[in-house]
PDB file of N, CA and C in Angstrom:
ATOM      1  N   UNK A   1       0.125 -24.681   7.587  1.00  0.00           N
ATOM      2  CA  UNK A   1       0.843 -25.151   6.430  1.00  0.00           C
ATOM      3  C   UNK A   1       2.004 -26.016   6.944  1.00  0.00           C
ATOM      4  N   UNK A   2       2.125 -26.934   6.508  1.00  0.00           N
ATOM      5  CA  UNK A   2       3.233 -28.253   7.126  1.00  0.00           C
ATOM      6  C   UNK A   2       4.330 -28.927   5.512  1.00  0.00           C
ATOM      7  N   UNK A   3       5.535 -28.764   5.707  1.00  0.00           N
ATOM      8  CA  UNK A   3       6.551 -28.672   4.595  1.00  0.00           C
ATOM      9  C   UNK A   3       6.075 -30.585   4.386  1.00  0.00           C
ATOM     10  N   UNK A   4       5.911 -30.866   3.201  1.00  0.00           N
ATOM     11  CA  UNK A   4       5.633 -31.850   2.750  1.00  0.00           C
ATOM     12  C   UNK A   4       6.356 -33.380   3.066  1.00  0.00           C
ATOM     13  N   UNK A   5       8.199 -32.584   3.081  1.00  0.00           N
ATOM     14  CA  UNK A   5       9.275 -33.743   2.799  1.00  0.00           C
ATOM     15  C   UNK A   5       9.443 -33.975   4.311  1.00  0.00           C
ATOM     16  N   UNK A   6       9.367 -32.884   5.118  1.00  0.00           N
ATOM     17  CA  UNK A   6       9.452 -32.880   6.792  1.00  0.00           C
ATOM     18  C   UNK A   6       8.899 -32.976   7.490  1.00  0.00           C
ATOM     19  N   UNK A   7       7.669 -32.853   7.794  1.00  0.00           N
ATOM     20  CA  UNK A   7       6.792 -32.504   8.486  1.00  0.00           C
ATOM     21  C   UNK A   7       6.674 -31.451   9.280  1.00  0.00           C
ATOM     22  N   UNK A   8       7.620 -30.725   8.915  1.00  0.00           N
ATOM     23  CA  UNK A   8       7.593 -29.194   9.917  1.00  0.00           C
ATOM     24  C   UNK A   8       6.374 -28.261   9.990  1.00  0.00           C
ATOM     25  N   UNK A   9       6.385 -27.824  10.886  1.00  0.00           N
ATOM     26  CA  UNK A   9       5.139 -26.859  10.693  1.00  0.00           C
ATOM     27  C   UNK A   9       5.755 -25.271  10.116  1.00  0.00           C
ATOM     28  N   UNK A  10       5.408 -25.102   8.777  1.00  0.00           N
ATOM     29  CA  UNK A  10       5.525 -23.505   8.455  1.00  0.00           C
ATOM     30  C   UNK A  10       4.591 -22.634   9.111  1.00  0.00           C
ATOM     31  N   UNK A  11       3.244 -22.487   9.019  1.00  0.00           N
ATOM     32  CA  UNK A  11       2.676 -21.446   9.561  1.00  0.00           C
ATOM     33  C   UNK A  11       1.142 -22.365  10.145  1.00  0.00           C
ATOM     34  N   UNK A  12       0.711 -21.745  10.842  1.00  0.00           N
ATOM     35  CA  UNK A  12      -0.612 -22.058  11.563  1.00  0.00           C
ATOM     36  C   UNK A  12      -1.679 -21.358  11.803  1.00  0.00           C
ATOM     37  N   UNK A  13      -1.739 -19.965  10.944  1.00  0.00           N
ATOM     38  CA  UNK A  13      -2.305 -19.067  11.005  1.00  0.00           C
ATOM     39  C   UNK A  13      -2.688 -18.405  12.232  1.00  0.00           C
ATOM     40  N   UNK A  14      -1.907 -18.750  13.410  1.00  0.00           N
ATOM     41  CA  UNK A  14      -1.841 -18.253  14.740  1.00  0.00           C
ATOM     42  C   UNK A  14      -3.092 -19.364  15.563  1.00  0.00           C
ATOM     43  N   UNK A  15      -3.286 -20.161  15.432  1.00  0.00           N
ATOM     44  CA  UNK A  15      -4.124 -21.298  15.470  1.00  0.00           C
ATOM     45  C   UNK A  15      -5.289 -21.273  15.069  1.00  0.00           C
ATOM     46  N   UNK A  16      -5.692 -20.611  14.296  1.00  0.00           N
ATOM     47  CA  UNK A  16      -6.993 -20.585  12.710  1.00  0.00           C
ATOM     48  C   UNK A  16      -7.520 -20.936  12.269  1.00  0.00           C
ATOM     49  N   UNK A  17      -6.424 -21.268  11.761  1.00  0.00           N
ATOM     50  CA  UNK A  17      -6.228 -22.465  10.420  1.00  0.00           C
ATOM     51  C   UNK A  17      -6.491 -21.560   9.025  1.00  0.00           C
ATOM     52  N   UNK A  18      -6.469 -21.674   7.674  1.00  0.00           N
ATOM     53  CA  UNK A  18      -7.025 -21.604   6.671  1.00  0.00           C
ATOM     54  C   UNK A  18      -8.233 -22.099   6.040  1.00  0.00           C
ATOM     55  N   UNK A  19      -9.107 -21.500   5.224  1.00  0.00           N
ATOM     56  CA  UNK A  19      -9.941 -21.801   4.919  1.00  0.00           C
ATOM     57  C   UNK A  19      -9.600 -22.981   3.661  1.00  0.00           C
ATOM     58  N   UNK A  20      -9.191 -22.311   2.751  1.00  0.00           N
ATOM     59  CA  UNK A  20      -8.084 -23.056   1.480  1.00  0.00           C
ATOM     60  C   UNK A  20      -6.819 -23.409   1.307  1.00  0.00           C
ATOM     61  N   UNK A  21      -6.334 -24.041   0.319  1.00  0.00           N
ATOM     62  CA  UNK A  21      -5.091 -24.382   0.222  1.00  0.00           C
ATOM     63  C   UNK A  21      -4.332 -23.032  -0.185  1.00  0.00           C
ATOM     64  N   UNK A  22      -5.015 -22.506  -1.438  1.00  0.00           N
ATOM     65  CA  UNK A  22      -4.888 -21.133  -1.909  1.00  0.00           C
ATOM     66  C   UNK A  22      -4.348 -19.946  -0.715  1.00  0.00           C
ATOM     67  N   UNK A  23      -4.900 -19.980   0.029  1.00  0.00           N
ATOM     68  CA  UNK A  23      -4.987 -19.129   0.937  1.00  0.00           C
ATOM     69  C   UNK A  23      -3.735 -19.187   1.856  1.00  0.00           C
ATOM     70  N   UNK A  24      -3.527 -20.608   2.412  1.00  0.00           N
ATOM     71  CA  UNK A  24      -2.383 -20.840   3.251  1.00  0.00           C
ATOM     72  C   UNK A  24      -0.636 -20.724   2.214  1.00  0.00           C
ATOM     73  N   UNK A  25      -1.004 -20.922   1.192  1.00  0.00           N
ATOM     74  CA  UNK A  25       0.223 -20.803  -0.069  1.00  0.00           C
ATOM     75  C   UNK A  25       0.807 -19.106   0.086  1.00  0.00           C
ATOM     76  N   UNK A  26      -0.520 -18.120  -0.030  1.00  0.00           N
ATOM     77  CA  UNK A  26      -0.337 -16.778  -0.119  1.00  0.00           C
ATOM     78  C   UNK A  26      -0.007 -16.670   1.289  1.00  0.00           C
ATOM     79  N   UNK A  27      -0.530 -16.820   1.943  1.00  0.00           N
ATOM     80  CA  UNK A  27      -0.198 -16.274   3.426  1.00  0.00           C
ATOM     81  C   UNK A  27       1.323 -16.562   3.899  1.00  0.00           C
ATOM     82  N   UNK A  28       1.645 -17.965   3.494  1.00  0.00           N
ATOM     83  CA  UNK A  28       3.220 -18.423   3.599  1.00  0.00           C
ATOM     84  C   UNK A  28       3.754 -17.158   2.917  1.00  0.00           C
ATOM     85  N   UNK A  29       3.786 -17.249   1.898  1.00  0.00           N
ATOM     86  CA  UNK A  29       4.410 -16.620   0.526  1.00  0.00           C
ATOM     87  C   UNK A  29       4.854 -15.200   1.026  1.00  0.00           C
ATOM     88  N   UNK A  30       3.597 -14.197   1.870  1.00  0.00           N
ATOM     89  CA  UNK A  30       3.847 -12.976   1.723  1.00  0.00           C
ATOM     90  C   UNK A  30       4.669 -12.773   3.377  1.00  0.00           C
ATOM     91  N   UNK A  31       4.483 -13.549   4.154  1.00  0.00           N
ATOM     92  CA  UNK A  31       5.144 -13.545   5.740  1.00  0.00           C
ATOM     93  C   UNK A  31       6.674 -14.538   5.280  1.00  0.00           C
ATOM     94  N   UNK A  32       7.056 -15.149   4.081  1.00  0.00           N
ATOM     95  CA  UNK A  32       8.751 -15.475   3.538  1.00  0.00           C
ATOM     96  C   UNK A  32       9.235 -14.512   3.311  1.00  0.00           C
ATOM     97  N   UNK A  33       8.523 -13.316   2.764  1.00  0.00           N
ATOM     98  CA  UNK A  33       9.283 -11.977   2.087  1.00  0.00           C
ATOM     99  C   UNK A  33      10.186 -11.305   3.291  1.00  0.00           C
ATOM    100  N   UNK A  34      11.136 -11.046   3.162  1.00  0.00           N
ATOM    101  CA  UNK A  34      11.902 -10.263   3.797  1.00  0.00           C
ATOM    102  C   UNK A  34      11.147  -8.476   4.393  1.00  0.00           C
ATOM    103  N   UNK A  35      11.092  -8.366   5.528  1.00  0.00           N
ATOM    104  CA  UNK A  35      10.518  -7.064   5.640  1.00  0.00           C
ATOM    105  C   UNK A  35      10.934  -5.881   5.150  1.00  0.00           C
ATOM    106  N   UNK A  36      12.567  -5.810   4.627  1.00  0.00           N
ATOM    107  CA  UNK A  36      12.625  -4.259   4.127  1.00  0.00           C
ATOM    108  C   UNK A  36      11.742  -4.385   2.522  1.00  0.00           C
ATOM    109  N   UNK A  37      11.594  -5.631   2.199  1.00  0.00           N
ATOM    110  CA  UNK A  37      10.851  -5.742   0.533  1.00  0.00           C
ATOM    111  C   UNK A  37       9.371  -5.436   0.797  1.00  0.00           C
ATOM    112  N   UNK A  38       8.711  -5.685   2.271  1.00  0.00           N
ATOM    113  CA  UNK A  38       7.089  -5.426   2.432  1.00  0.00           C
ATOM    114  C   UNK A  38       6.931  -3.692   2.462  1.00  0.00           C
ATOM    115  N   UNK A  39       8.278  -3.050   3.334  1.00  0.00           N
ATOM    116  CA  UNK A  39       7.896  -1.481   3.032  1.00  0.00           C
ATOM    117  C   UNK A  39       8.461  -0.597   2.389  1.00  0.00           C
ATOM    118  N   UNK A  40       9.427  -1.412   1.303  1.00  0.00           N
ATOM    119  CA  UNK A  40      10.157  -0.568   0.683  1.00  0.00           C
ATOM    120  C   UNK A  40       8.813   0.829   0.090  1.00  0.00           C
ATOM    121  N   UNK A  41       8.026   0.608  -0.453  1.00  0.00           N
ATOM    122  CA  UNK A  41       7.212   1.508  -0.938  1.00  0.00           C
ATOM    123  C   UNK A  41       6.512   2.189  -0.211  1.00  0.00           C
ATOM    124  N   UNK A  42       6.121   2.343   1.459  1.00  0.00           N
ATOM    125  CA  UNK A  42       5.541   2.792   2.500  1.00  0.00           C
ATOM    126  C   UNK A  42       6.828   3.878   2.287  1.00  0.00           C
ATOM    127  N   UNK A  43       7.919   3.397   2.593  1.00  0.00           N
ATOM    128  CA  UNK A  43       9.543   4.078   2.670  1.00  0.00           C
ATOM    129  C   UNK A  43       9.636   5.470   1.661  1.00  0.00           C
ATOM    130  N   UNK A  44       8.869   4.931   0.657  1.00  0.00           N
ATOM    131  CA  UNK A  44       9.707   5.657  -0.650  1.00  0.00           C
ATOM    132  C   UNK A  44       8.378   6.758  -0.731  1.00  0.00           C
ATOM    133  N   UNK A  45       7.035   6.560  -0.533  1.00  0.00           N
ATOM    134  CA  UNK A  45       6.233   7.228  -0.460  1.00  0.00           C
ATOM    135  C   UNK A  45       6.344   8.093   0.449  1.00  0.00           C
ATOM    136  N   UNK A  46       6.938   8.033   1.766  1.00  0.00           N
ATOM    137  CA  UNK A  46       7.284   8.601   2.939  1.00  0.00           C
ATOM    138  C   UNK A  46       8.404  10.091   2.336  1.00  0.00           C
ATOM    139  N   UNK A  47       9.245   9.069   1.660  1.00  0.00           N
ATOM    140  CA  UNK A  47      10.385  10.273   1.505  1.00  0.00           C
ATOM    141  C   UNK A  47      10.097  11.164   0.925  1.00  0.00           C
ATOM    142  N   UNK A  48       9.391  10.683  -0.572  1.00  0.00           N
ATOM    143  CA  UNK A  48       9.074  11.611  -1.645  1.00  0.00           C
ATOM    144  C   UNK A  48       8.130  12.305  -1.067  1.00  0.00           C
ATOM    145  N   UNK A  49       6.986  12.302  -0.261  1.00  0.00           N
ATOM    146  CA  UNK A  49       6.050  13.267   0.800  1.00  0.00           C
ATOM    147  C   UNK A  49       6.826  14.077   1.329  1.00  0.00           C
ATOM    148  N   UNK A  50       7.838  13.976   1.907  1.00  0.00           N
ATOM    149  CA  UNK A  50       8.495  15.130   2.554  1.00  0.00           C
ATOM    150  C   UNK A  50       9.086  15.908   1.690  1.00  0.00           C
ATOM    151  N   UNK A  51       9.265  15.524   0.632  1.00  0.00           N
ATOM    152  CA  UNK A  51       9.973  16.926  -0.525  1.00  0.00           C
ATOM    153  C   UNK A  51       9.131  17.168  -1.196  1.00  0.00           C
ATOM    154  N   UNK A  52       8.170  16.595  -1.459  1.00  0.00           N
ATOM    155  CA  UNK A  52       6.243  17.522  -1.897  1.00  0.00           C
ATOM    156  C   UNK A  52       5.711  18.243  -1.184  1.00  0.00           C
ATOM    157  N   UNK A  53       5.824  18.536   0.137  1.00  0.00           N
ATOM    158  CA  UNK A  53       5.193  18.766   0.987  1.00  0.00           C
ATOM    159  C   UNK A  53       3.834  19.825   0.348  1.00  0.00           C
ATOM    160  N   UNK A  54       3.773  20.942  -0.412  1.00  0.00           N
ATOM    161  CA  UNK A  54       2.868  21.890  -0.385  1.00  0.00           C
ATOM    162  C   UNK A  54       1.839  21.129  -1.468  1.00  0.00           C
ATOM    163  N   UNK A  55       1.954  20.041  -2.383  1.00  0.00           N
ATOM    164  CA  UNK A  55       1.380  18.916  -2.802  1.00  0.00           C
ATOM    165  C   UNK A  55       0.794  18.250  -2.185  1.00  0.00           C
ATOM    166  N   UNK A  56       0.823  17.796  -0.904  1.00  0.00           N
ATOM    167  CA  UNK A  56       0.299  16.551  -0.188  1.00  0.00           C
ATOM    168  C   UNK A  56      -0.219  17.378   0.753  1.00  0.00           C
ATOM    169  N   UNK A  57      -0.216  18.831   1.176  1.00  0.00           N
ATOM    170  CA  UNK A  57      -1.091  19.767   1.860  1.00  0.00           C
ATOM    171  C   UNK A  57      -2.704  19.854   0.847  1.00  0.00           C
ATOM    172  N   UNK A  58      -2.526  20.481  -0.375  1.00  0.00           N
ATOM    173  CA  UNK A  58      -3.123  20.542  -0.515  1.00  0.00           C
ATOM    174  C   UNK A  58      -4.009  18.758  -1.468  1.00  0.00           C
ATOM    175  N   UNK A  59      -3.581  17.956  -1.333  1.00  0.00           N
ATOM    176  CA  UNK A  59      -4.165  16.491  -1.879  1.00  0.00           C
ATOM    177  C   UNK A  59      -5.172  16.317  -0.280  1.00  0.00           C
ATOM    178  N   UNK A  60      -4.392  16.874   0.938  1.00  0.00           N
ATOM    179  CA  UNK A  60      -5.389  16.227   2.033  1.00  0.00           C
ATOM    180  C   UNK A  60      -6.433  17.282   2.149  1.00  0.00           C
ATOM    181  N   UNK A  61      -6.287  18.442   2.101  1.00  0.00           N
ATOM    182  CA  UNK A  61      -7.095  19.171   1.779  1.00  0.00           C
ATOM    183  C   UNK A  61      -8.144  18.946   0.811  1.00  0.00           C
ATOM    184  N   UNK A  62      -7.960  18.322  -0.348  1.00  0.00           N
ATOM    185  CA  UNK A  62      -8.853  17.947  -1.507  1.00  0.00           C
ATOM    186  C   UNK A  62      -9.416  16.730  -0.705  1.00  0.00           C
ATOM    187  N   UNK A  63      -8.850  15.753  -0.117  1.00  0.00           N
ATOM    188  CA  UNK A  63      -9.553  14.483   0.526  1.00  0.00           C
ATOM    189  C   UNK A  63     -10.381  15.415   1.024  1.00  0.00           C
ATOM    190  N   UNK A  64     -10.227  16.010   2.577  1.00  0.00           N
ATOM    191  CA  UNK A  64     -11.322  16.338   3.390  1.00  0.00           C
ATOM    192  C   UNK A  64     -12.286  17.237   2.609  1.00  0.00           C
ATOM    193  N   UNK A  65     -12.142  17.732   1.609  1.00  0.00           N
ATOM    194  CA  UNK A  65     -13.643  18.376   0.421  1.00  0.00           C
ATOM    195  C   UNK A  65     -14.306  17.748   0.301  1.00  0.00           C
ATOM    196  N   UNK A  66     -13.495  16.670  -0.208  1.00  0.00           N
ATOM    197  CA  UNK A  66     -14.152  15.503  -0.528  1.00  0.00           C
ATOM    198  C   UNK A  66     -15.163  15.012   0.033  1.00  0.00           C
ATOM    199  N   UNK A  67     -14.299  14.471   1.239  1.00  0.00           N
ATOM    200  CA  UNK A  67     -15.502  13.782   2.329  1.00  0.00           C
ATOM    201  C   UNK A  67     -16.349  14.531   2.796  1.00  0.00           C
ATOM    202  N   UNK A  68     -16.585  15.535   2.719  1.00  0.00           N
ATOM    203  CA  UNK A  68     -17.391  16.473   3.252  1.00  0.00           C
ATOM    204  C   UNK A  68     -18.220  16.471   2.309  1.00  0.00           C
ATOM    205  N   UNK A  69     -18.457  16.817   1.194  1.00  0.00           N
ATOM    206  CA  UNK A  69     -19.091  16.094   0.083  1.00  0.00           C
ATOM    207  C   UNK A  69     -19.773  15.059   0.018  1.00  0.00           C
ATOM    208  N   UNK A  70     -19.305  14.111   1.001  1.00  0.00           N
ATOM    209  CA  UNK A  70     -19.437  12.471   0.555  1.00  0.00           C
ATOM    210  C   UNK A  70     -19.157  11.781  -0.560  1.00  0.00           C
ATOM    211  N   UNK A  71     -18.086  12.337  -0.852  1.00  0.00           N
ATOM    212  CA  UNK A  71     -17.433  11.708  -2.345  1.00  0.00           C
ATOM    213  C   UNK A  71     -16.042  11.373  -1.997  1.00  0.00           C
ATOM    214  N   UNK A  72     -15.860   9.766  -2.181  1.00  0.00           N
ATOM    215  CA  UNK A  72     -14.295   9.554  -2.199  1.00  0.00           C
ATOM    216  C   UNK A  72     -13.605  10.768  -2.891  1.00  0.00           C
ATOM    217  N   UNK A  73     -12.109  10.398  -2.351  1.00  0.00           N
ATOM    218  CA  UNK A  73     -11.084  10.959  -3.122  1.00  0.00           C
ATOM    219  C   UNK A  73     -10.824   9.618  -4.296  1.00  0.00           C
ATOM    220  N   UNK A  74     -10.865  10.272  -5.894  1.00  0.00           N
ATOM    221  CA  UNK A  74     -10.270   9.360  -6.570  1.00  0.00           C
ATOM    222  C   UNK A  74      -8.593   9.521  -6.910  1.00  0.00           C
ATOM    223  N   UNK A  75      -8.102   8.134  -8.127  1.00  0.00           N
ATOM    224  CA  UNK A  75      -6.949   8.517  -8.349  1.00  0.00           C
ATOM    225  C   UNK A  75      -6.877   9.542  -9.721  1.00  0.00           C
ATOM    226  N   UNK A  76      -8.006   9.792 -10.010  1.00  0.00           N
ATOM    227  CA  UNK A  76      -8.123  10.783 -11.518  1.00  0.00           C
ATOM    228  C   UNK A  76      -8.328  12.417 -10.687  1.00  0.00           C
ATOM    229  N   UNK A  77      -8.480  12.402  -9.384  1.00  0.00           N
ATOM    230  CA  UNK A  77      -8.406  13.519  -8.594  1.00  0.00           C
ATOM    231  C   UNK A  77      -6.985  13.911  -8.311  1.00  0.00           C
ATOM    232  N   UNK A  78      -6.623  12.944  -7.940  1.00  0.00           N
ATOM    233  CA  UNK A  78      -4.654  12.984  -7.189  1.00  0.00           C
ATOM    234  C   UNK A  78      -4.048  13.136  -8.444  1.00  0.00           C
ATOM    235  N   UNK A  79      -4.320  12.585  -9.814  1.00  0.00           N
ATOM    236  CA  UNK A  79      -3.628  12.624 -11.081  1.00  0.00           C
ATOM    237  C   UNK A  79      -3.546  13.939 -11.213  1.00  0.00           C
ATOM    238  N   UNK A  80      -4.910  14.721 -11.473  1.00  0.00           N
ATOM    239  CA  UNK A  80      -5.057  16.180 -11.965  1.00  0.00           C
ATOM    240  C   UNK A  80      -4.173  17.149 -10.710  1.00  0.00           C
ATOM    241  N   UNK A  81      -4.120  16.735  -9.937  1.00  0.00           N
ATOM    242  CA  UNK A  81      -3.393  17.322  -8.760  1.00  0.00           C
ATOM    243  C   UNK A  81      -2.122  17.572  -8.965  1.00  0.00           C
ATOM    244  N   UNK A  82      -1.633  16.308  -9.377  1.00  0.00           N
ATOM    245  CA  UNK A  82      -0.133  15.706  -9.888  1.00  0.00           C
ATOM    246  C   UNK A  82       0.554  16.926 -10.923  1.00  0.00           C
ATOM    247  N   UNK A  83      -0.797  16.694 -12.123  1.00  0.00           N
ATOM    248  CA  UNK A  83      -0.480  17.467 -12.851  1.00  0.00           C
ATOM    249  C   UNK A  83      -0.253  18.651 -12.489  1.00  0.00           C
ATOM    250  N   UNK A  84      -1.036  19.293 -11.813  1.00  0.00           N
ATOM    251  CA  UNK A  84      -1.253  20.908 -11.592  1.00  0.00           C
ATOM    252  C   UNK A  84       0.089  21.380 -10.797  1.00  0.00           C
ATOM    253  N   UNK A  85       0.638  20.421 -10.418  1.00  0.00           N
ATOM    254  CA  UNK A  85       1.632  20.813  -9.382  1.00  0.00           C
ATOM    255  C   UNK A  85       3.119  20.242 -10.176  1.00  0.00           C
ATOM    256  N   UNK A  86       2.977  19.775 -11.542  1.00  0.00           N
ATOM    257  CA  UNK A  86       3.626  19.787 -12.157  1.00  0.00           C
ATOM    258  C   UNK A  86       4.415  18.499 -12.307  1.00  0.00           C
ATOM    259  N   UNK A  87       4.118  17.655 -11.495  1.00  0.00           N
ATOM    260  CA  UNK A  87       4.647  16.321 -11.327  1.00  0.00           C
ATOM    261  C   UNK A  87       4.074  15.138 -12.664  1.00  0.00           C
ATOM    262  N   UNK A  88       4.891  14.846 -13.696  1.00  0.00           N
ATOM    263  CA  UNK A  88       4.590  14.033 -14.282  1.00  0.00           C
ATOM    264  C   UNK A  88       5.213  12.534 -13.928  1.00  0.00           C
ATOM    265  N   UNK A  89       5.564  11.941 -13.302  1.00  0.00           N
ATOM    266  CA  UNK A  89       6.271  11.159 -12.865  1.00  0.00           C
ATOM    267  C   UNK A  89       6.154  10.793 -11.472  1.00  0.00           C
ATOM    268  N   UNK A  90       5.824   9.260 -11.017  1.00  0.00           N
ATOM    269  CA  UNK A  90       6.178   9.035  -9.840  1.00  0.00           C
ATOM    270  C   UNK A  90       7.119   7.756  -9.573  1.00  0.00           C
ATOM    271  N   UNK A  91       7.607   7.829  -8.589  1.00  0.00           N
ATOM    272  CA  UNK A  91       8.561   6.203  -8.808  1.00  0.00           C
ATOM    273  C   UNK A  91       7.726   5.061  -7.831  1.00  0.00           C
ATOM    274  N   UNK A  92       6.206   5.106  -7.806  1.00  0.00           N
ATOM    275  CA  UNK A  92       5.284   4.412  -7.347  1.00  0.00           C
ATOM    276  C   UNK A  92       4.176   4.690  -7.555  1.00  0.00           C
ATOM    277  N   UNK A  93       3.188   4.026  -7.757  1.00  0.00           N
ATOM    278  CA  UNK A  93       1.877   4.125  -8.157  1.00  0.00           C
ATOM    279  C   UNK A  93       1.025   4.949  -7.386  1.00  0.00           C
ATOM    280  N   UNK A  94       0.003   6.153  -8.094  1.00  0.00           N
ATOM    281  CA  UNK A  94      -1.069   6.906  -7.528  1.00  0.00           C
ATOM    282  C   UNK A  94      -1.665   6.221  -6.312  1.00  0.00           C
ATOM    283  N   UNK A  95      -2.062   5.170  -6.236  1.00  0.00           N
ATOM    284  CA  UNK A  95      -2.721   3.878  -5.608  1.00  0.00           C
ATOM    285  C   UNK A  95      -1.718   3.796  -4.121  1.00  0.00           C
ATOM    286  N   UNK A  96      -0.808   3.672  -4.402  1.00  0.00           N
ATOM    287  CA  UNK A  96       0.579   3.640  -3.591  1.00  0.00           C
ATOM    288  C   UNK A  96       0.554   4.899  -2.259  1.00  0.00           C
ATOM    289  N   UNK A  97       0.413   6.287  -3.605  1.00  0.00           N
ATOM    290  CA  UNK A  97       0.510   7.567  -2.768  1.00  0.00           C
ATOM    291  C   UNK A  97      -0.785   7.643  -1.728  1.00  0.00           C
ATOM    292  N   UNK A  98      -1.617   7.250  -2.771  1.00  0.00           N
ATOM    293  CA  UNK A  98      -3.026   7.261  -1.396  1.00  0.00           C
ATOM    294  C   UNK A  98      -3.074   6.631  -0.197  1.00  0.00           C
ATOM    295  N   UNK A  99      -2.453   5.617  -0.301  1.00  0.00           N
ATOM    296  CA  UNK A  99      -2.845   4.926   0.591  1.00  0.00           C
ATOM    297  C   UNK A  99      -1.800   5.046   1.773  1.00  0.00           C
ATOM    298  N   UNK A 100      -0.805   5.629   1.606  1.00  0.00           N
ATOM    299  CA  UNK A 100       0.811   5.702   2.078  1.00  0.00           C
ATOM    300  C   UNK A 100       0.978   7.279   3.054  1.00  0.00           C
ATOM    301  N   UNK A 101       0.194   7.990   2.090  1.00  0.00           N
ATOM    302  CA  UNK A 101       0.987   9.660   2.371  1.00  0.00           C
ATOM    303  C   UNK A 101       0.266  10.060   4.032  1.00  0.00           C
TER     304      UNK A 101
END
Protein backbone atom coordinates (compact mmCIF):
# COMPACT_ATOMS: atom_id res chain seq x y z
CA UNK A 1 0.00 0.00 0.00
CA UNK A 2 1.80 3.38 -1.08
CA UNK A 3 0.18 6.94 0.44
CA UNK A 4 -1.15 8.52 -2.74
CA UNK A 5 0.05 12.39 -2.13
CA UNK A 6 3.74 10.89 -1.19
CA UNK A 7 4.71 8.11 -2.38
CA UNK A 8 5.59 6.49 0.81
CA UNK A 9 5.34 3.06 1.29
CA UNK A 10 2.62 2.15 4.15
CA UNK A 11 2.65 -1.53 4.18
CA UNK A 12 3.98 -4.34 1.83
CA UNK A 13 2.49 -7.16 3.24
CA UNK A 14 6.00 -8.33 4.30
CA UNK A 15 6.81 -8.64 0.52
CA UNK A 16 3.41 -10.47 -0.68
CA UNK A 17 1.76 -8.17 -1.84
CA UNK A 18 -2.17 -8.17 -1.74
CA UNK A 19 -4.44 -9.83 -3.67
CA UNK A 20 -7.08 -6.69 -3.72
CA UNK A 21 -7.37 -3.25 -3.08
CA UNK A 22 -10.01 -4.27 -0.41
CA UNK A 23 -7.71 -6.28 1.26
CA UNK A 24 -4.59 -3.98 1.48
CA UNK A 25 -7.21 -1.00 2.92
CA UNK A 26 -8.18 -3.65 5.85
CA UNK A 27 -4.86 -4.85 6.46
CA UNK A 28 -3.53 -1.04 6.74
CA UNK A 29 -6.57 -0.22 8.78
CA UNK A 30 -6.27 -3.02 11.45
CA UNK A 31 -2.03 -2.87 11.89
CA UNK A 32 -2.98 1.66 12.36
CA UNK A 33 -4.95 0.56 15.46
CA UNK A 34 -3.09 1.16 18.44
CA UNK A 35 -2.26 -2.23 20.28
CA UNK A 36 -3.81 -1.70 23.73
CA UNK A 37 -7.33 -1.21 21.36
CA UNK A 38 -6.39 -4.88 19.48
CA UNK A 39 -6.42 -6.60 23.17
CA UNK A 40 -8.36 -4.66 25.15
CA UNK A 41 -10.96 -7.64 25.04
CA UNK A 42 -8.29 -10.65 25.22
CA UNK A 43 -7.52 -8.29 28.62
CA UNK A 44 -10.97 -8.07 29.87
CA UNK A 45 -11.85 -11.71 29.11
CA UNK A 46 -8.65 -12.63 30.96
CA UNK A 47 -9.68 -10.72 34.08
CA UNK A 48 -13.24 -11.57 34.28
CA UNK A 49 -11.88 -15.56 33.93
CA UNK A 50 -10.05 -15.19 36.94
CA UNK A 51 -13.03 -14.13 39.15
CA UNK A 52 -15.27 -16.98 37.39
CA UNK A 53 -12.98 -19.32 37.89
CA UNK A 54 -15.42 -22.47 39.00
CA UNK A 55 -17.46 -21.28 35.64
CA UNK A 56 -14.72 -21.57 33.18
CA UNK A 57 -13.70 -25.03 35.04
CA UNK A 58 -16.57 -26.36 34.39
CA UNK A 59 -17.29 -24.53 30.45
CA UNK A 60 -13.76 -26.48 29.66
CA UNK A 61 -14.96 -29.37 31.03
CA UNK A 62 -18.24 -29.11 28.89
CA UNK A 63 -15.76 -28.33 25.75
CA UNK A 64 -13.77 -31.57 26.32
CA UNK A 65 -17.51 -33.64 26.50
CA UNK A 66 -17.96 -32.17 23.84
CA UNK A 67 -15.18 -33.11 21.76
CA UNK A 68 -15.24 -36.34 22.86
CA UNK A 69 -18.56 -36.53 21.44
CA UNK A 70 -17.46 -34.94 18.33
CA UNK A 71 -19.65 -32.11 18.78
CA UNK A 72 -18.41 -28.51 18.89
CA UNK A 73 -18.87 -26.51 21.87
CA UNK A 74 -21.68 -23.99 20.94
CA UNK A 75 -22.50 -20.41 22.14
CA UNK A 76 -26.23 -21.66 23.17
CA UNK A 77 -24.04 -24.24 25.32
CA UNK A 78 -21.78 -21.43 27.14
CA UNK A 79 -25.21 -19.29 27.31
CA UNK A 80 -27.06 -22.12 29.32
CA UNK A 81 -23.87 -22.39 31.33
CA UNK A 82 -23.92 -18.62 31.90
CA UNK A 83 -27.18 -19.00 33.02
CA UNK A 84 -26.83 -21.88 35.39
CA UNK A 85 -24.07 -20.22 37.08
CA UNK A 86 -26.09 -17.28 37.33
CA UNK A 87 -24.39 -14.81 35.15
CA UNK A 88 -26.77 -12.73 33.16
CA UNK A 89 -24.48 -10.24 31.87
CA UNK A 90 -21.19 -10.02 30.21
CA UNK A 91 -19.13 -6.89 29.35
CA UNK A 92 -18.08 -8.88 26.03
CA UNK A 93 -19.53 -11.15 23.77
CA UNK A 94 -20.12 -15.17 24.32
CA UNK A 95 -18.04 -15.34 20.96
CA UNK A 96 -15.35 -13.22 22.78
CA UNK A 97 -15.36 -15.69 25.95
CA UNK A 98 -14.75 -18.68 23.67
CA UNK A 99 -12.35 -17.82 21.96
CA UNK A 100 -10.29 -15.83 24.79
CA UNK A 101 -10.76 -17.97 28.10
Amino acid sequence: MVAASTGEILDDAQGRGYKTAHDAYRAYTYKSLAPPKRHVVKRKVTTWCAEHEALIADAKNMAFHAAQDGEPLTTADVERLLFEHGVLELPFTVRDLMRHW
